[in-house]
PDB file of N, CA and C in Angstrom:
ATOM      1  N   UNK A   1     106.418 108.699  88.782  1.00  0.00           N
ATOM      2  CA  UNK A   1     106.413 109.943  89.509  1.00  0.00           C
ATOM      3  C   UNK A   1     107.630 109.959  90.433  1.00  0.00           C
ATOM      4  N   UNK A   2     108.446 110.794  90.530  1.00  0.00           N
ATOM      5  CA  UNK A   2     109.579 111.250  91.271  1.00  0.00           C
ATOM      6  C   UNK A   2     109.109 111.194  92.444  1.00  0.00           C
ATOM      7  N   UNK A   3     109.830 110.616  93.936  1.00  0.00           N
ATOM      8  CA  UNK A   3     109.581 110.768  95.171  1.00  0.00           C
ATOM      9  C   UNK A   3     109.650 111.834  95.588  1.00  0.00           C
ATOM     10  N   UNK A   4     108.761 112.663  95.824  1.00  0.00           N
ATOM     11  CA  UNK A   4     108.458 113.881  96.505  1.00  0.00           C
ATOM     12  C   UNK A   4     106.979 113.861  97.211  1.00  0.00           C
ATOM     13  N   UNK A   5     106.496 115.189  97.608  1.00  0.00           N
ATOM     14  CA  UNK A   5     105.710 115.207  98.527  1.00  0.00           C
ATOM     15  C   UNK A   5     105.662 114.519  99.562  1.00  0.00           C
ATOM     16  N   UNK A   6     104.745 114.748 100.504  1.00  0.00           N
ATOM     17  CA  UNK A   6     104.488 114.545 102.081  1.00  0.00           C
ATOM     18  C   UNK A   6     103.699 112.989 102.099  1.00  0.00           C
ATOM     19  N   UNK A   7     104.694 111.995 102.795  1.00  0.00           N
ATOM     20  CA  UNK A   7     103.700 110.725 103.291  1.00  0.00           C
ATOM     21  C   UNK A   7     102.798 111.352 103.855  1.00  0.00           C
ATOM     22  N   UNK A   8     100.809 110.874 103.977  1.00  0.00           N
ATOM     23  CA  UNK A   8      99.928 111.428 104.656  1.00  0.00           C
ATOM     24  C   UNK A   8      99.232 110.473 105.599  1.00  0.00           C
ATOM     25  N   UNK A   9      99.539 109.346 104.838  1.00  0.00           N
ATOM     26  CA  UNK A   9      99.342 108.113 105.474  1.00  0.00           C
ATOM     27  C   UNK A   9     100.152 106.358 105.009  1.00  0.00           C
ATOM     28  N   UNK A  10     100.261 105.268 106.179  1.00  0.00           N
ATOM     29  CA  UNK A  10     101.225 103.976 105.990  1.00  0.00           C
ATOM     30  C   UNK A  10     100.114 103.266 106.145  1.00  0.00           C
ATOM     31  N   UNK A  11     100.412 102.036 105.650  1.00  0.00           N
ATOM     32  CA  UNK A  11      99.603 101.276 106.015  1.00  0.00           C
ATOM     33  C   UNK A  11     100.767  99.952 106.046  1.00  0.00           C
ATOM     34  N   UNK A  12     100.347  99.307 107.030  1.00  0.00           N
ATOM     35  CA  UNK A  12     101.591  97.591 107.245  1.00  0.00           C
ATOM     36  C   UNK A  12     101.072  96.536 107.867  1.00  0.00           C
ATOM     37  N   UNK A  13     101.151  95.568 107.089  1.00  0.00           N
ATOM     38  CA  UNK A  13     100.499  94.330 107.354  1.00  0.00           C
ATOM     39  C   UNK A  13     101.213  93.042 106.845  1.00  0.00           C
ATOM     40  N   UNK A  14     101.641  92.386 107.926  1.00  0.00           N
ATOM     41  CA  UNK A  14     102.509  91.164 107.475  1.00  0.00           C
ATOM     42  C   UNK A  14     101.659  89.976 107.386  1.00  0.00           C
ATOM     43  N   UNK A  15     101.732  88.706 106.031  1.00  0.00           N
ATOM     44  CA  UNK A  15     100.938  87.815 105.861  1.00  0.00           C
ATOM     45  C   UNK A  15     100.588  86.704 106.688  1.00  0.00           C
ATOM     46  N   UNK A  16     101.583  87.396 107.723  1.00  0.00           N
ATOM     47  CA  UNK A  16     101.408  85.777 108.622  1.00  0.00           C
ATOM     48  C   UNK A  16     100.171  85.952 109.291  1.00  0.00           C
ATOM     49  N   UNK A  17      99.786  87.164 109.300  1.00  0.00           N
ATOM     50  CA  UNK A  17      98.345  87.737 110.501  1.00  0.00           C
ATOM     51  C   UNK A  17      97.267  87.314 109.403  1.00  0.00           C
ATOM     52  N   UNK A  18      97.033  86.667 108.231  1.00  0.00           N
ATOM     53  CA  UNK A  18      95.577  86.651 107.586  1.00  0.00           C
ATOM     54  C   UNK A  18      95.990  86.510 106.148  1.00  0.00           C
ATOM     55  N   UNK A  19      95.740  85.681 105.612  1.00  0.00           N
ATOM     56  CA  UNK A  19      96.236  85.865 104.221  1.00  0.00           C
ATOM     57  C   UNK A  19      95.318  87.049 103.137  1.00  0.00           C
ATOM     58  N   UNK A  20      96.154  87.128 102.086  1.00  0.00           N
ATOM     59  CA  UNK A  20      95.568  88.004 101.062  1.00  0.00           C
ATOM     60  C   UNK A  20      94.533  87.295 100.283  1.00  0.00           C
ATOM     61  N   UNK A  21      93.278  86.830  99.351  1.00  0.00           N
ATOM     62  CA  UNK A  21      92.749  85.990  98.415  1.00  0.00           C
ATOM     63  C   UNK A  21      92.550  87.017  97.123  1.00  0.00           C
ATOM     64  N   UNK A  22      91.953  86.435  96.367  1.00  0.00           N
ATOM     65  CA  UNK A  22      91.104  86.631  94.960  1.00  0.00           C
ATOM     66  C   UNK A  22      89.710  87.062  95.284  1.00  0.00           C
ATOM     67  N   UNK A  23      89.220  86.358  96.386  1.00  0.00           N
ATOM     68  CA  UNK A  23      87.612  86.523  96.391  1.00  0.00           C
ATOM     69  C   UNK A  23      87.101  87.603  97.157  1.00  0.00           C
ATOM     70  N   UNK A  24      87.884  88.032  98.523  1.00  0.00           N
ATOM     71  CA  UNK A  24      87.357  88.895  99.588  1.00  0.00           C
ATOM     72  C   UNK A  24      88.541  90.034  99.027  1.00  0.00           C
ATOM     73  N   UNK A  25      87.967  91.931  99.343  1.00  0.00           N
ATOM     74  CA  UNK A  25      88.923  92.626  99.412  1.00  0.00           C
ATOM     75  C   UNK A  25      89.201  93.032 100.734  1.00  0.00           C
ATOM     76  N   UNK A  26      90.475  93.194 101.245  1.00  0.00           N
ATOM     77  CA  UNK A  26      91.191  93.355 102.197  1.00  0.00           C
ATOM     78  C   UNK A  26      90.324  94.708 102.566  1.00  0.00           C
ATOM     79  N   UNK A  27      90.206  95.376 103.273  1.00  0.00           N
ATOM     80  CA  UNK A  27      89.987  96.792 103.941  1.00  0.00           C
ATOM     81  C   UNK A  27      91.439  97.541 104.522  1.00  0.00           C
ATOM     82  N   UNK A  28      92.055  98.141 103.838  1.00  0.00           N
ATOM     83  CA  UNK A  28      93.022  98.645 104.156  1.00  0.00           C
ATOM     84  C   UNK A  28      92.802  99.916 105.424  1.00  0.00           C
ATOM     85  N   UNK A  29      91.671 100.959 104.724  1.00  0.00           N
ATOM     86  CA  UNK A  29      91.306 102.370 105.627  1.00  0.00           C
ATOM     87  C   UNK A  29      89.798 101.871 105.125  1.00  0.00           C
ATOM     88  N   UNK A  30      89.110 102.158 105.871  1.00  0.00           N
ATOM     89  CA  UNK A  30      87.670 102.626 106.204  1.00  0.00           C
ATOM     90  C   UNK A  30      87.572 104.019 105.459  1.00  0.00           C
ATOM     91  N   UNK A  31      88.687 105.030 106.010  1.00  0.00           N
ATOM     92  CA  UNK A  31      88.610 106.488 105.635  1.00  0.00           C
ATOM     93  C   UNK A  31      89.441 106.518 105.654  1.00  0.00           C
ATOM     94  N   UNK A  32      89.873 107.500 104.346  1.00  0.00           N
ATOM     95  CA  UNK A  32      91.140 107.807 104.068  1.00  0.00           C
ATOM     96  C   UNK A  32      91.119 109.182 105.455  1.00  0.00           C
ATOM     97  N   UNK A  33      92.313 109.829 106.060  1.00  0.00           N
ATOM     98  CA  UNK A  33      92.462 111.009 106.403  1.00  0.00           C
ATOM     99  C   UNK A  33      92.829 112.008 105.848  1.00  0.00           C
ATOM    100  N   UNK A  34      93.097 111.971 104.362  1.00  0.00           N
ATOM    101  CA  UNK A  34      94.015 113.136 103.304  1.00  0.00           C
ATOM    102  C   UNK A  34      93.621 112.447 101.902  1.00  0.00           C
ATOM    103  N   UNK A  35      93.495 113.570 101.203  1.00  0.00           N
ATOM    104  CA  UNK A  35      93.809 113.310 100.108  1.00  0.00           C
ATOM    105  C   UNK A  35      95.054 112.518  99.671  1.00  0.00           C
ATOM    106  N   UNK A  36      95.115 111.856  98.666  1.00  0.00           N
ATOM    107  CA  UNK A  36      96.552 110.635  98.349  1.00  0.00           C
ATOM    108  C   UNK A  36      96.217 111.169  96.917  1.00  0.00           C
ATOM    109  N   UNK A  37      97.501 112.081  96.120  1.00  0.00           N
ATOM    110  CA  UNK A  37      97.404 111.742  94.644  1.00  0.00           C
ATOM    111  C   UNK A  37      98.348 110.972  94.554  1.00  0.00           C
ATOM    112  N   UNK A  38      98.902 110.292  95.328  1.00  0.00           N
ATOM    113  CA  UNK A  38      99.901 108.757  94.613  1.00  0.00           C
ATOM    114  C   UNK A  38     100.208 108.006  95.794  1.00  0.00           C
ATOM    115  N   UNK A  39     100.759 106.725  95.628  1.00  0.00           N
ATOM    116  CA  UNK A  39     100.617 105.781  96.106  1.00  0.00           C
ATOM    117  C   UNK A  39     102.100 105.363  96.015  1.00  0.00           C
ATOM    118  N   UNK A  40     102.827 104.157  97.271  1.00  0.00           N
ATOM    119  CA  UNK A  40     103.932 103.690  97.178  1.00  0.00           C
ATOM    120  C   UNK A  40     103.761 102.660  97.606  1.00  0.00           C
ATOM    121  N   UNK A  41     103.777 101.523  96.765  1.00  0.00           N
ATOM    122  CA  UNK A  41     103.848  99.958  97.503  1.00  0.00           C
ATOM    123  C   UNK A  41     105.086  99.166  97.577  1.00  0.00           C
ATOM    124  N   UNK A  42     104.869  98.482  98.571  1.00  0.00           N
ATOM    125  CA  UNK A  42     106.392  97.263  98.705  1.00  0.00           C
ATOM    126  C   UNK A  42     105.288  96.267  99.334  1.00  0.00           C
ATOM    127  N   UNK A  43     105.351  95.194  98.164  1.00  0.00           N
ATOM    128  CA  UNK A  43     104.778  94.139  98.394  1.00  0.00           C
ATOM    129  C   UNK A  43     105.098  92.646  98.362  1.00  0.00           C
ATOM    130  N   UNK A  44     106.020  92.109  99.301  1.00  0.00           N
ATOM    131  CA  UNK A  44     106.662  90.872  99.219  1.00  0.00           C
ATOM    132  C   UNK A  44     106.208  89.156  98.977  1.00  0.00           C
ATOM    133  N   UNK A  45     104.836  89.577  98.980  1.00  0.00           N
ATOM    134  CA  UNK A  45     104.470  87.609  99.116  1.00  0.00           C
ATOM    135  C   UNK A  45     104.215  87.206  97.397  1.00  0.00           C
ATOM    136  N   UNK A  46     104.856  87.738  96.533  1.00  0.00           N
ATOM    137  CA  UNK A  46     105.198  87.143  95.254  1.00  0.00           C
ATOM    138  C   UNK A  46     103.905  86.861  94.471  1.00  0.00           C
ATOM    139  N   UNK A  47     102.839  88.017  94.591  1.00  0.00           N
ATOM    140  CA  UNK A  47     101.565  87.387  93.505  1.00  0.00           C
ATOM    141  C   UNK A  47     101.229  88.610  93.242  1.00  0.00           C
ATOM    142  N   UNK A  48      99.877  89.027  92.103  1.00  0.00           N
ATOM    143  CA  UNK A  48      99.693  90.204  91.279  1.00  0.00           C
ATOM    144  C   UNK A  48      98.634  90.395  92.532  1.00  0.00           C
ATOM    145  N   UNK A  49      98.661  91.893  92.980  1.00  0.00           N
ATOM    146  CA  UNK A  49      97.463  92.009  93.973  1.00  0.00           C
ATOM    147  C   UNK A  49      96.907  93.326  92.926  1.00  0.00           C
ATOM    148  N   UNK A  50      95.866  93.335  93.590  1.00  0.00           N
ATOM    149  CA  UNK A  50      95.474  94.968  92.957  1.00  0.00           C
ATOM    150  C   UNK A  50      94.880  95.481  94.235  1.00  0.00           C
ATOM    151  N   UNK A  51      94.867  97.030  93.851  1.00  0.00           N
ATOM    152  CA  UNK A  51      94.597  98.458  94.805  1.00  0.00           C
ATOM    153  C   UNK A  51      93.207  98.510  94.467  1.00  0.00           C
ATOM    154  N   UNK A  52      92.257  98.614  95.271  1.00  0.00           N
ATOM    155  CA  UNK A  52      91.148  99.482  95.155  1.00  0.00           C
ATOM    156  C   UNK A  52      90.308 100.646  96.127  1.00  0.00           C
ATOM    157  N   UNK A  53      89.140 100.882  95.794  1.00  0.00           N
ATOM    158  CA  UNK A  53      88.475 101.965  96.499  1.00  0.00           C
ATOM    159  C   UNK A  53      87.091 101.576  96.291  1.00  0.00           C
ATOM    160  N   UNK A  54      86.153 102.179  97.260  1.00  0.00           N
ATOM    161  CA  UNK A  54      84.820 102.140  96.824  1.00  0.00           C
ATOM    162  C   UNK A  54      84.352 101.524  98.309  1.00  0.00           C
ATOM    163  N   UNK A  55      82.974 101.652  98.593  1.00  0.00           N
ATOM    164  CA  UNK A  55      82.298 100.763  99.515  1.00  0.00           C
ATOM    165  C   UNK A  55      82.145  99.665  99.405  1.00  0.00           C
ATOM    166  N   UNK A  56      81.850  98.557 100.044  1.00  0.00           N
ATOM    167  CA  UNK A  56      82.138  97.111  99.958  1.00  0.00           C
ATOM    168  C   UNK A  56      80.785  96.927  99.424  1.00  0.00           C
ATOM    169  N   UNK A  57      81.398  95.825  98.641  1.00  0.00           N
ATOM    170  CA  UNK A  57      80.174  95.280  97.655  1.00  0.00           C
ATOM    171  C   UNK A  57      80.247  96.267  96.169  1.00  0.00           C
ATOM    172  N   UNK A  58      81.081  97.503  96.354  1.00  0.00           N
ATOM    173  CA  UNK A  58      81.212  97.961  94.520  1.00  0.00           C
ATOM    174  C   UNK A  58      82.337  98.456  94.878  1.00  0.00           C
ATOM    175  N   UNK A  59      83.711  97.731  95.279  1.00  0.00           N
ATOM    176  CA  UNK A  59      84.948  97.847  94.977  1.00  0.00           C
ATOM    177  C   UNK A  59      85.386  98.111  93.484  1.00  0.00           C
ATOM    178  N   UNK A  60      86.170  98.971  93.256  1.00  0.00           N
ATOM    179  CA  UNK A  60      86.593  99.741  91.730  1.00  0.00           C
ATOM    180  C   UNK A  60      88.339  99.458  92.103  1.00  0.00           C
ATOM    181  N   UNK A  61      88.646  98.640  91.089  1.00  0.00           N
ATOM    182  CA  UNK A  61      89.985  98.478  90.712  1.00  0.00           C
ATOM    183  C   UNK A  61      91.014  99.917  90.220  1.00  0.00           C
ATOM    184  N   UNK A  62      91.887 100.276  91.109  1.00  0.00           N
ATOM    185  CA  UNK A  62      92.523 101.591  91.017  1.00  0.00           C
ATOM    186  C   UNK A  62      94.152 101.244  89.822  1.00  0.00           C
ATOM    187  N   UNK A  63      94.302 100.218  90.890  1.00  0.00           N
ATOM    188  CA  UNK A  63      95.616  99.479  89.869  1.00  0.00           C
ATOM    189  C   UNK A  63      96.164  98.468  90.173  1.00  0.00           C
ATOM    190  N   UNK A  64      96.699  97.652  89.068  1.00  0.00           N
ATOM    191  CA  UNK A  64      97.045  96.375  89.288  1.00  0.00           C
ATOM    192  C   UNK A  64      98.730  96.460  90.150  1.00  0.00           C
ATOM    193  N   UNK A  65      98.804  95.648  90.968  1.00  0.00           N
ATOM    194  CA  UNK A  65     100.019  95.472  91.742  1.00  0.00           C
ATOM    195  C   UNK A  65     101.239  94.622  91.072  1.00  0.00           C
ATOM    196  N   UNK A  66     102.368  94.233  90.430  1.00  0.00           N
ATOM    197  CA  UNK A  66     103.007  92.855  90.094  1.00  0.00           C
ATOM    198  C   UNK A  66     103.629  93.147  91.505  1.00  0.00           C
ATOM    199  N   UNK A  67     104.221  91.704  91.452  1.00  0.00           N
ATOM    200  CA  UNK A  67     104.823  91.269  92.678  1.00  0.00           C
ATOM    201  C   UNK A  67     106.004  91.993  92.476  1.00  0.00           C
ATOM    202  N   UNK A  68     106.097  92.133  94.249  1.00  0.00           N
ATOM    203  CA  UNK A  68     107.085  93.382  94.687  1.00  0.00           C
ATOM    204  C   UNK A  68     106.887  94.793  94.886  1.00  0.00           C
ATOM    205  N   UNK A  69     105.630  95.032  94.072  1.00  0.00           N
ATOM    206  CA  UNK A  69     105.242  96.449  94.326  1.00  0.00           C
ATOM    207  C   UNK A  69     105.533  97.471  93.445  1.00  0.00           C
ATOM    208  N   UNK A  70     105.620  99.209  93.386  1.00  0.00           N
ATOM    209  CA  UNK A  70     106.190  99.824  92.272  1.00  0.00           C
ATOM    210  C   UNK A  70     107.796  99.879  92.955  1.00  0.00           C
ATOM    211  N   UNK A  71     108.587  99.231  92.955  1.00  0.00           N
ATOM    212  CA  UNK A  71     109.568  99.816  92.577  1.00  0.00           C
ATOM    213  C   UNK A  71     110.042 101.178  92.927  1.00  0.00           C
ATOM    214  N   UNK A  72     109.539 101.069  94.518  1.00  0.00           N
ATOM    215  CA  UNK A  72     110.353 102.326  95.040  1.00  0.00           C
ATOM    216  C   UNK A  72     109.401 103.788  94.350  1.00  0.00           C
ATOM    217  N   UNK A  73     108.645 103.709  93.133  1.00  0.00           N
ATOM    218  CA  UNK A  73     108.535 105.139  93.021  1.00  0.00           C
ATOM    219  C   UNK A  73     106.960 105.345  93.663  1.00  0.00           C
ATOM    220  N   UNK A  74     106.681 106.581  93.541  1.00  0.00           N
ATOM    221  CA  UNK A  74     105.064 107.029  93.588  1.00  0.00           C
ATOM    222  C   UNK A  74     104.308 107.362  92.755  1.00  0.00           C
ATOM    223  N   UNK A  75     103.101 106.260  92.765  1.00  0.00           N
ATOM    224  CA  UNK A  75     102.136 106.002  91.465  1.00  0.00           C
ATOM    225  C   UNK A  75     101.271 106.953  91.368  1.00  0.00           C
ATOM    226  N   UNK A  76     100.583 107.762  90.415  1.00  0.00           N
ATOM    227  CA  UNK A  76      99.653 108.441  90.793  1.00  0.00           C
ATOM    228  C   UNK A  76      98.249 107.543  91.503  1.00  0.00           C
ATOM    229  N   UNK A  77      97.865 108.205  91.890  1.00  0.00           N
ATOM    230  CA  UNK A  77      96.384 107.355  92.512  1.00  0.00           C
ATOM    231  C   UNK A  77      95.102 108.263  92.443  1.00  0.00           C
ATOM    232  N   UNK A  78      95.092 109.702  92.843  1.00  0.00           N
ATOM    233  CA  UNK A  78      93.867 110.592  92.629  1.00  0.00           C
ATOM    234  C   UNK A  78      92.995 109.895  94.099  1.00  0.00           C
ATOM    235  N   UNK A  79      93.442 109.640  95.232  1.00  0.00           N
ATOM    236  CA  UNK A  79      92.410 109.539  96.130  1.00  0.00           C
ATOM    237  C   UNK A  79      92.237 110.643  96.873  1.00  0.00           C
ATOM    238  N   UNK A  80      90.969 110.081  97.524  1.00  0.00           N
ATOM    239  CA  UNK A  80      90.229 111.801  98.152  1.00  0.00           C
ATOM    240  C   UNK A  80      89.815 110.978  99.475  1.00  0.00           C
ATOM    241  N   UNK A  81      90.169 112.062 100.465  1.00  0.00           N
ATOM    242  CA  UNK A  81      89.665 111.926 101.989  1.00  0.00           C
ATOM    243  C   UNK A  81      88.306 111.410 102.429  1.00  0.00           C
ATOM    244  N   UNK A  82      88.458 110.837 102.897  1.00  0.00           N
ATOM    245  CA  UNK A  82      87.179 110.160 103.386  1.00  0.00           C
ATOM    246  C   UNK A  82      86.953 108.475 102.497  1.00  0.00           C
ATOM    247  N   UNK A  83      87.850 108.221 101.234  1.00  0.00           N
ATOM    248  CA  UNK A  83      87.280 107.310 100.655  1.00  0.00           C
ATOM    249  C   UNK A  83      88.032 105.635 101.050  1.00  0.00           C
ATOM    250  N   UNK A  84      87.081 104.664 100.711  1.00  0.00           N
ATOM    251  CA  UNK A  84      87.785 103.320 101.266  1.00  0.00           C
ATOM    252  C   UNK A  84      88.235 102.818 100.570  1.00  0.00           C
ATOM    253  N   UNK A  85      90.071 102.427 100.934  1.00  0.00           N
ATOM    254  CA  UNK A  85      91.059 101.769  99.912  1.00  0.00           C
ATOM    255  C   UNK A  85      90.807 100.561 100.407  1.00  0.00           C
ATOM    256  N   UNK A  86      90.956  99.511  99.424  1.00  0.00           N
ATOM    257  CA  UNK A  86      91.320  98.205  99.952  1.00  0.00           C
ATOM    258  C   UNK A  86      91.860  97.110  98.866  1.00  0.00           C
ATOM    259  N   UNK A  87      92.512  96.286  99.172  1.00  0.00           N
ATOM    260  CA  UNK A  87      93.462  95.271  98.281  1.00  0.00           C
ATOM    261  C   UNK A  87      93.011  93.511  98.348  1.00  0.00           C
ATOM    262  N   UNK A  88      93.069  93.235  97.165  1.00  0.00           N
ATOM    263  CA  UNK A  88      93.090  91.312  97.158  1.00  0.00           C
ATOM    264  C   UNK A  88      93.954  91.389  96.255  1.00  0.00           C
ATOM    265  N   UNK A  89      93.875  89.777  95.697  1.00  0.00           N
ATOM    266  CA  UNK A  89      94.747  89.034  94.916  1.00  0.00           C
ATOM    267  C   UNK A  89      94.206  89.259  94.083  1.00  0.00           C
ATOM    268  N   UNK A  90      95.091  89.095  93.222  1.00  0.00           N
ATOM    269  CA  UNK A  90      94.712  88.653  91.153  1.00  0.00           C
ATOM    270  C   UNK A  90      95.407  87.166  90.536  1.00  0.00           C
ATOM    271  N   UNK A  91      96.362  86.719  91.270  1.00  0.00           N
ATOM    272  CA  UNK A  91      96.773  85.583  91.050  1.00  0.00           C
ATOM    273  C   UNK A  91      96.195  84.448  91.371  1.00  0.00           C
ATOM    274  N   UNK A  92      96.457  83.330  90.840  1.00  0.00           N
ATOM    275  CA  UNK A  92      95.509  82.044  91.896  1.00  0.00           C
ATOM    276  C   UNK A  92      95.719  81.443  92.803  1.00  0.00           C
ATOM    277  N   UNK A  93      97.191  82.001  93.368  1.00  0.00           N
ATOM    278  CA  UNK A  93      97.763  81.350  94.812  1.00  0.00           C
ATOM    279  C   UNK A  93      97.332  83.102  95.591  1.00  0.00           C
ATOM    280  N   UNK A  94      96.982  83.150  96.743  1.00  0.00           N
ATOM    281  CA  UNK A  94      96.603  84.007  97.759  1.00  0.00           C
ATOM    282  C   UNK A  94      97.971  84.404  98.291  1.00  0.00           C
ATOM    283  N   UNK A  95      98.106  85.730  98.787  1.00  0.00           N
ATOM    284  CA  UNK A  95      99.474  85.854  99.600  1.00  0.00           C
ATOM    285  C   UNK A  95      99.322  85.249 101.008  1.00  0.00           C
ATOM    286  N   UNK A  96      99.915  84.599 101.300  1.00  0.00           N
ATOM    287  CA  UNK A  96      99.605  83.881 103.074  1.00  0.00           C
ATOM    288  C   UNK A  96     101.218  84.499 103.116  1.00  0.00           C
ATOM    289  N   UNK A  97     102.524  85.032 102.583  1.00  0.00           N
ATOM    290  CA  UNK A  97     103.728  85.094 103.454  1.00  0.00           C
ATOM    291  C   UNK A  97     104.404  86.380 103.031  1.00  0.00           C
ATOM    292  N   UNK A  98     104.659  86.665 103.569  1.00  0.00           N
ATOM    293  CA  UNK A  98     105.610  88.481 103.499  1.00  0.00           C
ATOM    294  C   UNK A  98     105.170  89.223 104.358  1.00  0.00           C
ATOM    295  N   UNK A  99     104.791  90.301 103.383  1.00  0.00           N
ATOM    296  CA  UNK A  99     104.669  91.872 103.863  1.00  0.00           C
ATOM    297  C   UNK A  99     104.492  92.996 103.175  1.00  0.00           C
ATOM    298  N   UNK A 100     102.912  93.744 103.419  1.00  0.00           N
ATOM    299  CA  UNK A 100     102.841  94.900 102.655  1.00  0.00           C
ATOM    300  C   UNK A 100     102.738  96.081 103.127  1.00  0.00           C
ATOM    301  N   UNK A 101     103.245  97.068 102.460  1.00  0.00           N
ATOM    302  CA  UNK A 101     103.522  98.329 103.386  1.00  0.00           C
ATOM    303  C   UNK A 101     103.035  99.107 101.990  1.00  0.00           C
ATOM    304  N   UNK A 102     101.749  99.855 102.382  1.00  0.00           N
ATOM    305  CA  UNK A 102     101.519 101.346 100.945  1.00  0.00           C
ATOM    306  C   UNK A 102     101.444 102.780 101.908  1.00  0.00           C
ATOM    307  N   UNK A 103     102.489 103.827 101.327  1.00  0.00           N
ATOM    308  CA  UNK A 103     102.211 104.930 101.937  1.00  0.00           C
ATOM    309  C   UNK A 103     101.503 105.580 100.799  1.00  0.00           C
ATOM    310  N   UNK A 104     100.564 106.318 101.563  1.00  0.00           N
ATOM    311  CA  UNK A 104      99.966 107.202 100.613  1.00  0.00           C
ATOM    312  C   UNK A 104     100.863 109.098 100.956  1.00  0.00           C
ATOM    313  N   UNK A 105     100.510 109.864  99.364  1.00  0.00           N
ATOM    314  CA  UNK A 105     101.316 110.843  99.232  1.00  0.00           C
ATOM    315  C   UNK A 105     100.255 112.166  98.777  1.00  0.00           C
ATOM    316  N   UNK A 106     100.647 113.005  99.393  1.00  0.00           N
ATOM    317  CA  UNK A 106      99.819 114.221  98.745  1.00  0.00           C
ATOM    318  C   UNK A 106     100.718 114.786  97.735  1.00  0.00           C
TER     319      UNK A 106
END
């Protein structure tokens, strides 16, 4: 997807504050404030993370992350206001070092 539309919301979190795992998902928003039909990640600590949504305990995999993130563009995503994003690992080393930054896009 071509960079356009309005950032609605950032999210930034560097690994030194808590690492990323496989087992627990991160809580990115509680509530979204806007609709997000796409997504922009820059993700530096070098492992496959994935995006999700859902209430805790039935987290739904939105999309898989490779290391580094997309590449500058905006992914579609289809999220809706009010719903809870949140991220772990998929690799078997955890991110403990970098930095992730996802803006969401209407």
């Amino acid at each position: 997807m071509k960079k356009q539309g309005v950032c609605v919301q950032t999210y930034r979190r560097a690994y030194s504050t808590g690492s990323v795992d496989t087992s627990t998902w991160l809580e990115i928003d509680s509530s979204l404030n806007a609709n997000a039909s796409g997504v922009e990640i820059f993700d530096s600590c070098g492992q496959v993370m994935e995006l999700g949504y859902g209430a805790s305990s039935a987290e739904q995999r939105l999309m898989l992350v490779k290391p580094g993130g997309t590449d500058g563009h905006i992914v579609p995503a289809g999220l809706h206001a009010g719903m809870r994003v949140c991220y772990r690992g998929v690799s078997a080393a955890s991110g403990t070092d970098g930095e992730l930054v996802i803006n969401f896009y209407k």
